[in-house]
N, C-alpha and C. Protein backbone atom coordinates (compact mmCIF):
# COMPACT_ATOMS: atom_id res chain seq x y z
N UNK A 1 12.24 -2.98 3.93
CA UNK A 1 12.00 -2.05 5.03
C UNK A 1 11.85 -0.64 4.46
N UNK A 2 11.10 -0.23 4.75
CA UNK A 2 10.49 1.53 4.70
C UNK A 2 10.00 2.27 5.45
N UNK A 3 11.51 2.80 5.91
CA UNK A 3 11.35 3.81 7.10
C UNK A 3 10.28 4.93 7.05
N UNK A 4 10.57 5.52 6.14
CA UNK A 4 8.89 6.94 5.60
C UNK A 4 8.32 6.46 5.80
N UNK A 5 7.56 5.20 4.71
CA UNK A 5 6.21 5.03 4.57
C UNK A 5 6.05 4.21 6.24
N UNK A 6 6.76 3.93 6.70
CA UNK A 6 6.17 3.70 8.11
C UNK A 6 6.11 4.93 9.01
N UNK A 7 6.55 5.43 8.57
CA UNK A 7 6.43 6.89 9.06
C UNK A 7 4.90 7.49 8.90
N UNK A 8 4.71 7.59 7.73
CA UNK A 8 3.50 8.05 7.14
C UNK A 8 2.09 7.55 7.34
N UNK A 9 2.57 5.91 6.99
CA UNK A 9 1.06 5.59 6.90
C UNK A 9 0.23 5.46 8.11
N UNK A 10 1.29 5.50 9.66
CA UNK A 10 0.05 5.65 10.70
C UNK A 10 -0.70 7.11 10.64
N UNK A 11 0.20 7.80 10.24
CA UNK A 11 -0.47 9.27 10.36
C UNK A 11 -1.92 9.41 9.46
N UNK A 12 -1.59 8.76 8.11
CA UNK A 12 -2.78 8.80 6.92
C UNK A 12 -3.92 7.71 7.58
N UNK A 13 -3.90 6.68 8.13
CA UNK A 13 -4.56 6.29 9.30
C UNK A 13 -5.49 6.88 10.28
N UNK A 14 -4.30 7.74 10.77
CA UNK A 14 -5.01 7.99 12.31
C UNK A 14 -5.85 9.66 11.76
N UNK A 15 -5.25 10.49 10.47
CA UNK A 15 -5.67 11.33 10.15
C UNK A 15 -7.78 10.73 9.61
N UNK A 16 -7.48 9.61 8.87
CA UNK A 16 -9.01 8.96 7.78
C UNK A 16 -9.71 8.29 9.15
N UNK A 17 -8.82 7.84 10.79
CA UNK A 17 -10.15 7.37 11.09
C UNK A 17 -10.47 8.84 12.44
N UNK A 18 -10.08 9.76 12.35
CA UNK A 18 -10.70 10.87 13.38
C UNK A 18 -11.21 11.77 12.42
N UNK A 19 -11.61 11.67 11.23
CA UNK A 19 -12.22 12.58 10.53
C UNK A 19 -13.49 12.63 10.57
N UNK A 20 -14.76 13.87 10.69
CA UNK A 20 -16.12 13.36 10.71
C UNK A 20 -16.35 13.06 9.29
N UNK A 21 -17.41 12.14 9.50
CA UNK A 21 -18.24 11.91 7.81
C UNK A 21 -19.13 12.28 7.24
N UNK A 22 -19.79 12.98 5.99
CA UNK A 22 -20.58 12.89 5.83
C UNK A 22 -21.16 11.77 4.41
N UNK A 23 -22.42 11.66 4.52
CA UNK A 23 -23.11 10.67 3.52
C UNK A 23 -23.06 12.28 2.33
N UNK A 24 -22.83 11.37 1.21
CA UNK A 24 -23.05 12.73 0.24
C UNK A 24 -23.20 11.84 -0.90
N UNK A 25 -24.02 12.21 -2.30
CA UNK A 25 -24.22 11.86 -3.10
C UNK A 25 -23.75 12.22 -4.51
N UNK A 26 -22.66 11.63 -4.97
CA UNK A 26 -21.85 12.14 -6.27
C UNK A 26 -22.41 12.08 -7.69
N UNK A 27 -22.00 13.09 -8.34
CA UNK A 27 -21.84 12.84 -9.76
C UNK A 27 -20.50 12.81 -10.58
N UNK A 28 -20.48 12.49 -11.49
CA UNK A 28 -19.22 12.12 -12.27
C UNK A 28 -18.77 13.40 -13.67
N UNK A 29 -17.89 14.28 -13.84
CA UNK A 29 -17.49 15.08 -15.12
C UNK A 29 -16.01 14.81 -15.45
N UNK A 30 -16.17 14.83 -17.03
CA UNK A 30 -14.73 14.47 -17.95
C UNK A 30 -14.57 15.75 -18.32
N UNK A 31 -13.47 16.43 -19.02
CA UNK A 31 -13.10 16.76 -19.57
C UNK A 31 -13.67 16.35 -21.27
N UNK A 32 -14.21 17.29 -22.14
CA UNK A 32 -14.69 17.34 -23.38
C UNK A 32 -15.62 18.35 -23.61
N UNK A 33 -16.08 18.32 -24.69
CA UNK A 33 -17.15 19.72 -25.10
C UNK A 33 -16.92 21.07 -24.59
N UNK A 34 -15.77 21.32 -24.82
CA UNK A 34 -15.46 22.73 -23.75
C UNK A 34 -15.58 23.25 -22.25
N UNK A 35 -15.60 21.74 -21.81
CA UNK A 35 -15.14 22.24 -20.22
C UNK A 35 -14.06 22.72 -19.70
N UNK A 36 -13.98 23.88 -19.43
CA UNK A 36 -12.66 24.22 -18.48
C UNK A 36 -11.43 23.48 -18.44
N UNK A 37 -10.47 23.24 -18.36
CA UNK A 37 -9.43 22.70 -18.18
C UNK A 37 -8.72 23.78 -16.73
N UNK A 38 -9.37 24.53 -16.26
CA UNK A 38 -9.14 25.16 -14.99
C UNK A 38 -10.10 25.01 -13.90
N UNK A 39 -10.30 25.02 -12.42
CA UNK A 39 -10.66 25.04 -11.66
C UNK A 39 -11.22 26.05 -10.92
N UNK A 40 -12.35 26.05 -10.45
CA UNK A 40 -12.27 27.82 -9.64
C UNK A 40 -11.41 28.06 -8.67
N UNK A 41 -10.22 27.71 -8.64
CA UNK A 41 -9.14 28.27 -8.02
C UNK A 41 -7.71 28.57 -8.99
N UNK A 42 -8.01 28.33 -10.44
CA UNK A 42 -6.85 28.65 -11.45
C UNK A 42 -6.32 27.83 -11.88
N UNK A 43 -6.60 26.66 -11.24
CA UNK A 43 -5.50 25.20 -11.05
C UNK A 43 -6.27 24.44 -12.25
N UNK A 44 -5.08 23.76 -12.77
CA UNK A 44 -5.44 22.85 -13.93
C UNK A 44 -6.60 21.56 -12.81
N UNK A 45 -7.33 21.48 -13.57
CA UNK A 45 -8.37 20.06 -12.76
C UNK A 45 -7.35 19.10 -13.27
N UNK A 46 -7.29 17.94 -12.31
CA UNK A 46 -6.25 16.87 -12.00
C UNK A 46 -7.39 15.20 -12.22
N UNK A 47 -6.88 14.43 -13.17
CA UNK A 47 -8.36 13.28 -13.01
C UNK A 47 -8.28 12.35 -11.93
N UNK A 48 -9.45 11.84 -11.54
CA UNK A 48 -9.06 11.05 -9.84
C UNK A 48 -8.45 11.89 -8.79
N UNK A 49 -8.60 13.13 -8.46
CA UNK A 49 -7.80 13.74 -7.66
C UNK A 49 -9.04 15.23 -7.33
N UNK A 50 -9.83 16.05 -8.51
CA UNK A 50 -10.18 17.14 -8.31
C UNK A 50 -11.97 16.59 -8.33
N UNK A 51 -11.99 17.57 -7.11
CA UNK A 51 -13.97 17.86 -7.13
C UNK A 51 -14.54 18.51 -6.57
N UNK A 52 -15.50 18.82 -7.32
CA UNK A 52 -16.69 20.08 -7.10
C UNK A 52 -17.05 20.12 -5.71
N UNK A 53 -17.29 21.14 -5.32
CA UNK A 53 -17.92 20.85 -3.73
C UNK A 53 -18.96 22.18 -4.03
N UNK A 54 -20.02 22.35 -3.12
CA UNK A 54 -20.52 23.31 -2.76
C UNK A 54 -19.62 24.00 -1.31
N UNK A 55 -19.22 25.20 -1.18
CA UNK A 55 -18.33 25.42 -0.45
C UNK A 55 -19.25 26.13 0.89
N UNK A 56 -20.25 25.89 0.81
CA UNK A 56 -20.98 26.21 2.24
C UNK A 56 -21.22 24.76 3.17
N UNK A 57 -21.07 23.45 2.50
CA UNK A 57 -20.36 22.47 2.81
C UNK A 57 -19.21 22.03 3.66
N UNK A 58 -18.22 21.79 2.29
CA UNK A 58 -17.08 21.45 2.17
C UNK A 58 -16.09 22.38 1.52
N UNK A 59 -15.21 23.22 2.22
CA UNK A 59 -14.76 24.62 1.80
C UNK A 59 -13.62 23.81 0.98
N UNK A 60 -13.51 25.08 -0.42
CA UNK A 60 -12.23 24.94 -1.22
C UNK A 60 -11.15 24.56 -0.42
N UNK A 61 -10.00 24.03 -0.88
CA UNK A 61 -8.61 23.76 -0.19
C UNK A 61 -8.85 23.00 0.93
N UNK A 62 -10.24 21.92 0.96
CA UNK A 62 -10.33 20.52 2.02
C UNK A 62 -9.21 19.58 1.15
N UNK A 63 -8.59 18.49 1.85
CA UNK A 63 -8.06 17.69 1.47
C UNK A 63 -9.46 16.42 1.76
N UNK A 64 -10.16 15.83 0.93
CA UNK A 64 -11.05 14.84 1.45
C UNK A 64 -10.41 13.43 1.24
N UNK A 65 -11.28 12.66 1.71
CA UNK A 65 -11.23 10.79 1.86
C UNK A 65 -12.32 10.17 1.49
N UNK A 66 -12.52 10.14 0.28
CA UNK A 66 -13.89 8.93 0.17
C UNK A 66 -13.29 7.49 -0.09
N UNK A 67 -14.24 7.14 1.48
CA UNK A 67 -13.93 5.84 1.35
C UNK A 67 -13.66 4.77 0.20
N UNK A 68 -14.88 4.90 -0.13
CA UNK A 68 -15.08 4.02 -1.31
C UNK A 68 -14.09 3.81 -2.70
N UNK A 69 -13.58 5.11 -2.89
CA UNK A 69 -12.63 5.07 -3.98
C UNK A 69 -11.12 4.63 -3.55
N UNK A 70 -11.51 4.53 -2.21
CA UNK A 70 -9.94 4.16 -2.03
C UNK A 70 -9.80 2.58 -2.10
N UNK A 71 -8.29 1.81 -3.55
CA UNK A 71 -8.25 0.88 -3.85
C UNK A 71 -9.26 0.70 -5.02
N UNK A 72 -9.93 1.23 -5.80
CA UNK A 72 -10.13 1.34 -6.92
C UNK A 72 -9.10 0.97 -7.64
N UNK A 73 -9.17 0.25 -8.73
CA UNK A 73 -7.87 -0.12 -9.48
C UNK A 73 -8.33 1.04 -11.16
N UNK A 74 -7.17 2.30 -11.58
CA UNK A 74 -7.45 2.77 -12.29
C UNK A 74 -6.55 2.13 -13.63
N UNK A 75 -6.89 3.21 -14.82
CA UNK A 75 -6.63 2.95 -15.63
C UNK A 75 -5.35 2.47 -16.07
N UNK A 76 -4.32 2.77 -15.42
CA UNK A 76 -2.99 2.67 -15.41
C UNK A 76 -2.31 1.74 -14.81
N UNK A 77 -2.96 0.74 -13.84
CA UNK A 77 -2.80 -0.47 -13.04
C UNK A 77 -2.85 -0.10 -11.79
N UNK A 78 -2.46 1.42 -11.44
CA UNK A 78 -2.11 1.81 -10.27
C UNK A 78 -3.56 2.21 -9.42
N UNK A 79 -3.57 2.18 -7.70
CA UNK A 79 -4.89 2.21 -7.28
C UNK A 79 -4.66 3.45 -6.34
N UNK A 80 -6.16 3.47 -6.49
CA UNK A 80 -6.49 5.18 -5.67
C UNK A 80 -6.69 5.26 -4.24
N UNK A 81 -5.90 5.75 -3.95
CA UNK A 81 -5.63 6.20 -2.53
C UNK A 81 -6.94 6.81 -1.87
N UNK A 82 -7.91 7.69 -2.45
CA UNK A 82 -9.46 7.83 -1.70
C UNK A 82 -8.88 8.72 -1.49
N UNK A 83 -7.92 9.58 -1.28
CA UNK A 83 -7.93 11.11 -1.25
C UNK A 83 -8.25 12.03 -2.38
N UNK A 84 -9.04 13.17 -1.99
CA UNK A 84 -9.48 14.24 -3.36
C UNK A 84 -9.24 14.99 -2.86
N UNK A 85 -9.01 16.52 -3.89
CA UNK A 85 -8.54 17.88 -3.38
C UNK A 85 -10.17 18.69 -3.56
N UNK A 86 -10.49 19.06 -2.91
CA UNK A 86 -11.94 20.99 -3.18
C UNK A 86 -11.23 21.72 -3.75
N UNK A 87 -11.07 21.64 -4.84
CA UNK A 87 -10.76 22.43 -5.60
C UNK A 87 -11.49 23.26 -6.45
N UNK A 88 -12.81 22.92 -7.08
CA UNK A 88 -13.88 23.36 -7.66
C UNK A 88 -15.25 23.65 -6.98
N UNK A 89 -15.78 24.63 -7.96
CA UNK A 89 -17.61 24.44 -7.24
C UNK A 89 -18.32 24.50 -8.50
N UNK A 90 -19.39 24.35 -8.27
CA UNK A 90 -20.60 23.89 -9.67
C UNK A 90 -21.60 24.47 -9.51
N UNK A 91 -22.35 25.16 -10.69
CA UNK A 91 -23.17 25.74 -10.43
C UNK A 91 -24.60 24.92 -10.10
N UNK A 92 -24.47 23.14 -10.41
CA UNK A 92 -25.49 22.80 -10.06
C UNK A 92 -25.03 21.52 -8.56
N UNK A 93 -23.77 22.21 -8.02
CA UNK A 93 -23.32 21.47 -6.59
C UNK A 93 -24.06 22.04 -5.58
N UNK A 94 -25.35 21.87 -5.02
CA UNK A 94 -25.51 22.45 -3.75
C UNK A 94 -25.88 21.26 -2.41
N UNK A 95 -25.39 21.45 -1.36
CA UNK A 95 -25.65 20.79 -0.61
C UNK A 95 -24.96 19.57 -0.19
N UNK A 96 -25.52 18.27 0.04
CA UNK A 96 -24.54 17.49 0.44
C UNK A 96 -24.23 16.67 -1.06
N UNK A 97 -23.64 17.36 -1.98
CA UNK A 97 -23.41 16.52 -3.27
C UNK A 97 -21.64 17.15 -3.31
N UNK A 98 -21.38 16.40 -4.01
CA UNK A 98 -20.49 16.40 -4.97
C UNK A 98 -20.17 15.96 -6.45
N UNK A 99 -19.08 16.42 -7.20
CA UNK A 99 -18.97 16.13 -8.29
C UNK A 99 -17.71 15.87 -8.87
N UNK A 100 -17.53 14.42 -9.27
CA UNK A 100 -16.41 13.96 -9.28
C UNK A 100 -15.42 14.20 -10.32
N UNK A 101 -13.84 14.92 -10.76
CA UNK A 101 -13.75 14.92 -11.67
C UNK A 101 -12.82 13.22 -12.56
N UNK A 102 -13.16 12.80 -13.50
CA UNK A 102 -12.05 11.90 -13.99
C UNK A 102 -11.14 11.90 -14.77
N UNK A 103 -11.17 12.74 -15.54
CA UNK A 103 -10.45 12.69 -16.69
C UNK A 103 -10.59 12.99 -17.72
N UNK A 104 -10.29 12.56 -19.13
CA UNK A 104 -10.41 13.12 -20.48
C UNK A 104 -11.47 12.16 -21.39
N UNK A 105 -12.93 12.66 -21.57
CA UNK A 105 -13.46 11.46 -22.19
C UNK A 105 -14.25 10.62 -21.21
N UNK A 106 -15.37 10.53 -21.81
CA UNK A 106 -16.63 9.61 -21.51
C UNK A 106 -16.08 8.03 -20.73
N UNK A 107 -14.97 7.83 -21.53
CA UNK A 107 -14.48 6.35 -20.93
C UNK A 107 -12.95 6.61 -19.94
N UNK A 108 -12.99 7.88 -19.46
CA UNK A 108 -12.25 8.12 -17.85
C UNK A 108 -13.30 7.75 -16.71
N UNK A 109 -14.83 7.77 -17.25
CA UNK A 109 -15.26 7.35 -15.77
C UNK A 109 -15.61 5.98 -15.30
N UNK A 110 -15.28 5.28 -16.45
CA UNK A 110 -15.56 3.66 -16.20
C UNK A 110 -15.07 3.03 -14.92
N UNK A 111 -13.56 3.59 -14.35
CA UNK A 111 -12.89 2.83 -12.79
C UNK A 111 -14.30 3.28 -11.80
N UNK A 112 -14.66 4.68 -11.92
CA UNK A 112 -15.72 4.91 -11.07
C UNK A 112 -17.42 4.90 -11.46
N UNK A 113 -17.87 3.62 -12.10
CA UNK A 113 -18.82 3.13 -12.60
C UNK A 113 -19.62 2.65 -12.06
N UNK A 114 -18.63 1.43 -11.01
CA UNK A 114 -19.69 0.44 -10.11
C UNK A 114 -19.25 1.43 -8.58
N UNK A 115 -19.59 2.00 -8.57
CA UNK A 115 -19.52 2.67 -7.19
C UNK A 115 -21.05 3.30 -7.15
N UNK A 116 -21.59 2.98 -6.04
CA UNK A 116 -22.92 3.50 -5.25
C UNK A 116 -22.84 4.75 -5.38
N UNK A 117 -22.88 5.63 -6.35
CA UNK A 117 -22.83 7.72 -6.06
C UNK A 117 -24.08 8.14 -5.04
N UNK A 118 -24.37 7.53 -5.08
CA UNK A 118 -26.03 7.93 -4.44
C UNK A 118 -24.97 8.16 -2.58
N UNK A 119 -24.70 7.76 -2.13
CA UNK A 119 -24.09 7.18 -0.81
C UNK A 119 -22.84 7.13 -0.61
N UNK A 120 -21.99 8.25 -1.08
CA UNK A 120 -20.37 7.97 -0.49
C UNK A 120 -19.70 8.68 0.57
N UNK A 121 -19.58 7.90 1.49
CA UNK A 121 -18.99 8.25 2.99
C UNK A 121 -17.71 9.43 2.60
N UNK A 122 -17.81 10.81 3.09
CA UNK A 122 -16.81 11.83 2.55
C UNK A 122 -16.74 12.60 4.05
N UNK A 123 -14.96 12.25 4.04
CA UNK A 123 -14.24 12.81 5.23
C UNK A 123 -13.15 13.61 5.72
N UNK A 124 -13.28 15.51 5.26
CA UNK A 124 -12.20 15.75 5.69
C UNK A 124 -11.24 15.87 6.71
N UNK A 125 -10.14 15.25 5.86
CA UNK A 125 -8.94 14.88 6.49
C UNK A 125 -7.86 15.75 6.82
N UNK A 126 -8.11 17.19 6.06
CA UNK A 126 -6.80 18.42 6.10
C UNK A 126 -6.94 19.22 4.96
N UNK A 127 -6.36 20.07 5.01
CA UNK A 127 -6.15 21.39 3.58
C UNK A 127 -4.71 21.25 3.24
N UNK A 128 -4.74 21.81 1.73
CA UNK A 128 -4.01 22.19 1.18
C UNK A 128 -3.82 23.63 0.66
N UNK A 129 -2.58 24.50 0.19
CA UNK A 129 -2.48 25.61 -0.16
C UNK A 129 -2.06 25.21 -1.80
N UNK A 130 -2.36 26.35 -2.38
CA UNK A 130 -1.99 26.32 -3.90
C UNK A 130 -3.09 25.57 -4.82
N UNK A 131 -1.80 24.64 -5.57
CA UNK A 131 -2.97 23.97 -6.49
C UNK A 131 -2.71 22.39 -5.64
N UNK A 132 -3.71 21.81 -5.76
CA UNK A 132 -3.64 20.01 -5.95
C UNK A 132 -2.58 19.73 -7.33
N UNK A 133 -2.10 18.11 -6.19
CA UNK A 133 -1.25 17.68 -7.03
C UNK A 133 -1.96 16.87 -8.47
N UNK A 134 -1.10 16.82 -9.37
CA UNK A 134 -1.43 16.45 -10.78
C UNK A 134 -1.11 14.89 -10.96
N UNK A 135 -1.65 13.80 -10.40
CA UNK A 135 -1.13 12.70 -10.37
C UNK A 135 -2.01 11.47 -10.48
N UNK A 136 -3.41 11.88 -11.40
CA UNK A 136 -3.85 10.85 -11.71
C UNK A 136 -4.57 9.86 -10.28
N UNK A 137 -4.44 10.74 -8.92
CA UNK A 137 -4.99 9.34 -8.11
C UNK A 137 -4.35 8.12 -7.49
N UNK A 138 -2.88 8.44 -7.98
CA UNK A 138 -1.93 6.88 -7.67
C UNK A 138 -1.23 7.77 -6.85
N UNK A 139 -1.13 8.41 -6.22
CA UNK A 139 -0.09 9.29 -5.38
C UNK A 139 -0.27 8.64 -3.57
N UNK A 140 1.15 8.71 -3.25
CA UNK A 140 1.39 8.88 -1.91
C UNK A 140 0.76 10.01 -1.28
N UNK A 141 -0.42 10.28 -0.35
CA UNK A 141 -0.33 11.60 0.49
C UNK A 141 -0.05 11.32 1.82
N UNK A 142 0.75 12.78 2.12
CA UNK A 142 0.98 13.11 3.85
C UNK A 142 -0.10 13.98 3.77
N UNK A 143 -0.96 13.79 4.70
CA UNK A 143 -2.45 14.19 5.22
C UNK A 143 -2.21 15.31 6.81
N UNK A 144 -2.26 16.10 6.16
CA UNK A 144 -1.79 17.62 7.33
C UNK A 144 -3.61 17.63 7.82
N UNK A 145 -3.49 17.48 9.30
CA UNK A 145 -5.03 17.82 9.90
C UNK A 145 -4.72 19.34 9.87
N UNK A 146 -6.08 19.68 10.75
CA UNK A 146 -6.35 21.37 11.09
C UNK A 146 -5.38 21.60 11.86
């Protein structure tokens, strides 16, 4: 028995199915060759967790839901919840794209390989203040709407 997570998970529910969607088309960046290890908000980029948005879009500090990644099984055994933080923007993000971050190395983006980028259903669900959490993607979230 688990009082919280019964607590929680109707909310993370009822937050992923009243969210609008949009169709948006991803790309994938690691960490290597001197990319940043910061975010345009200061924040260390987080793998499975941080991504680019164009912010005339999808404004910095969205909490999003792509479907599709949620239940991904990552590197660690543990699976991804389909929540991402806006934390970044790109100078070649405009429009309905995004850009996914994974991790350290060419072979962080293999969990997100067989996924359709062309077509991923993206739904914010709520904001956050500060930085996004640092957790790899296997994390519990409480999903705060507007």
């Amino acid at each position: 028995y688990d009082p919280l997570g019964d607590l929680i998970s109707p909310t993370n529910q009822s937050a992923v199915e009243n969210a609008s969607a949009w169709n948006m088309r991803a790309t994938l960046y690691h960490a290597g060759r001197g990319m940043n290890s910061r975010d345009s908000l200061g924040c260390r980029v987080s793998a499975m967790r941080t991504v680019a948005v164009d912010p005339a879009i999808v404004a910095r500090h969205s909490i999003i839901f792509i479907k599709e990644t949620a239940g991904l099984v990552l590197p660690d055994g543990s699976v991804h919840d389909g929540f991402w933080y806006a934390s970044d923007i790109g100078g070649a993000i405009h429009g309905s794209r995004i850009d996914l971050f994974t991790g350290a190395g060419a072979g962080s983006m293999r969990p997100l390989m067989g996924l359709n980028t062309r077509t991923l259903t993206v739904s914010k669900v709520g904001e956050f203040s500060g930085c996004p959490p640092i957790d790899g993607g296997s994390g519990s979230r409480v999903v705060a709407l507007r």
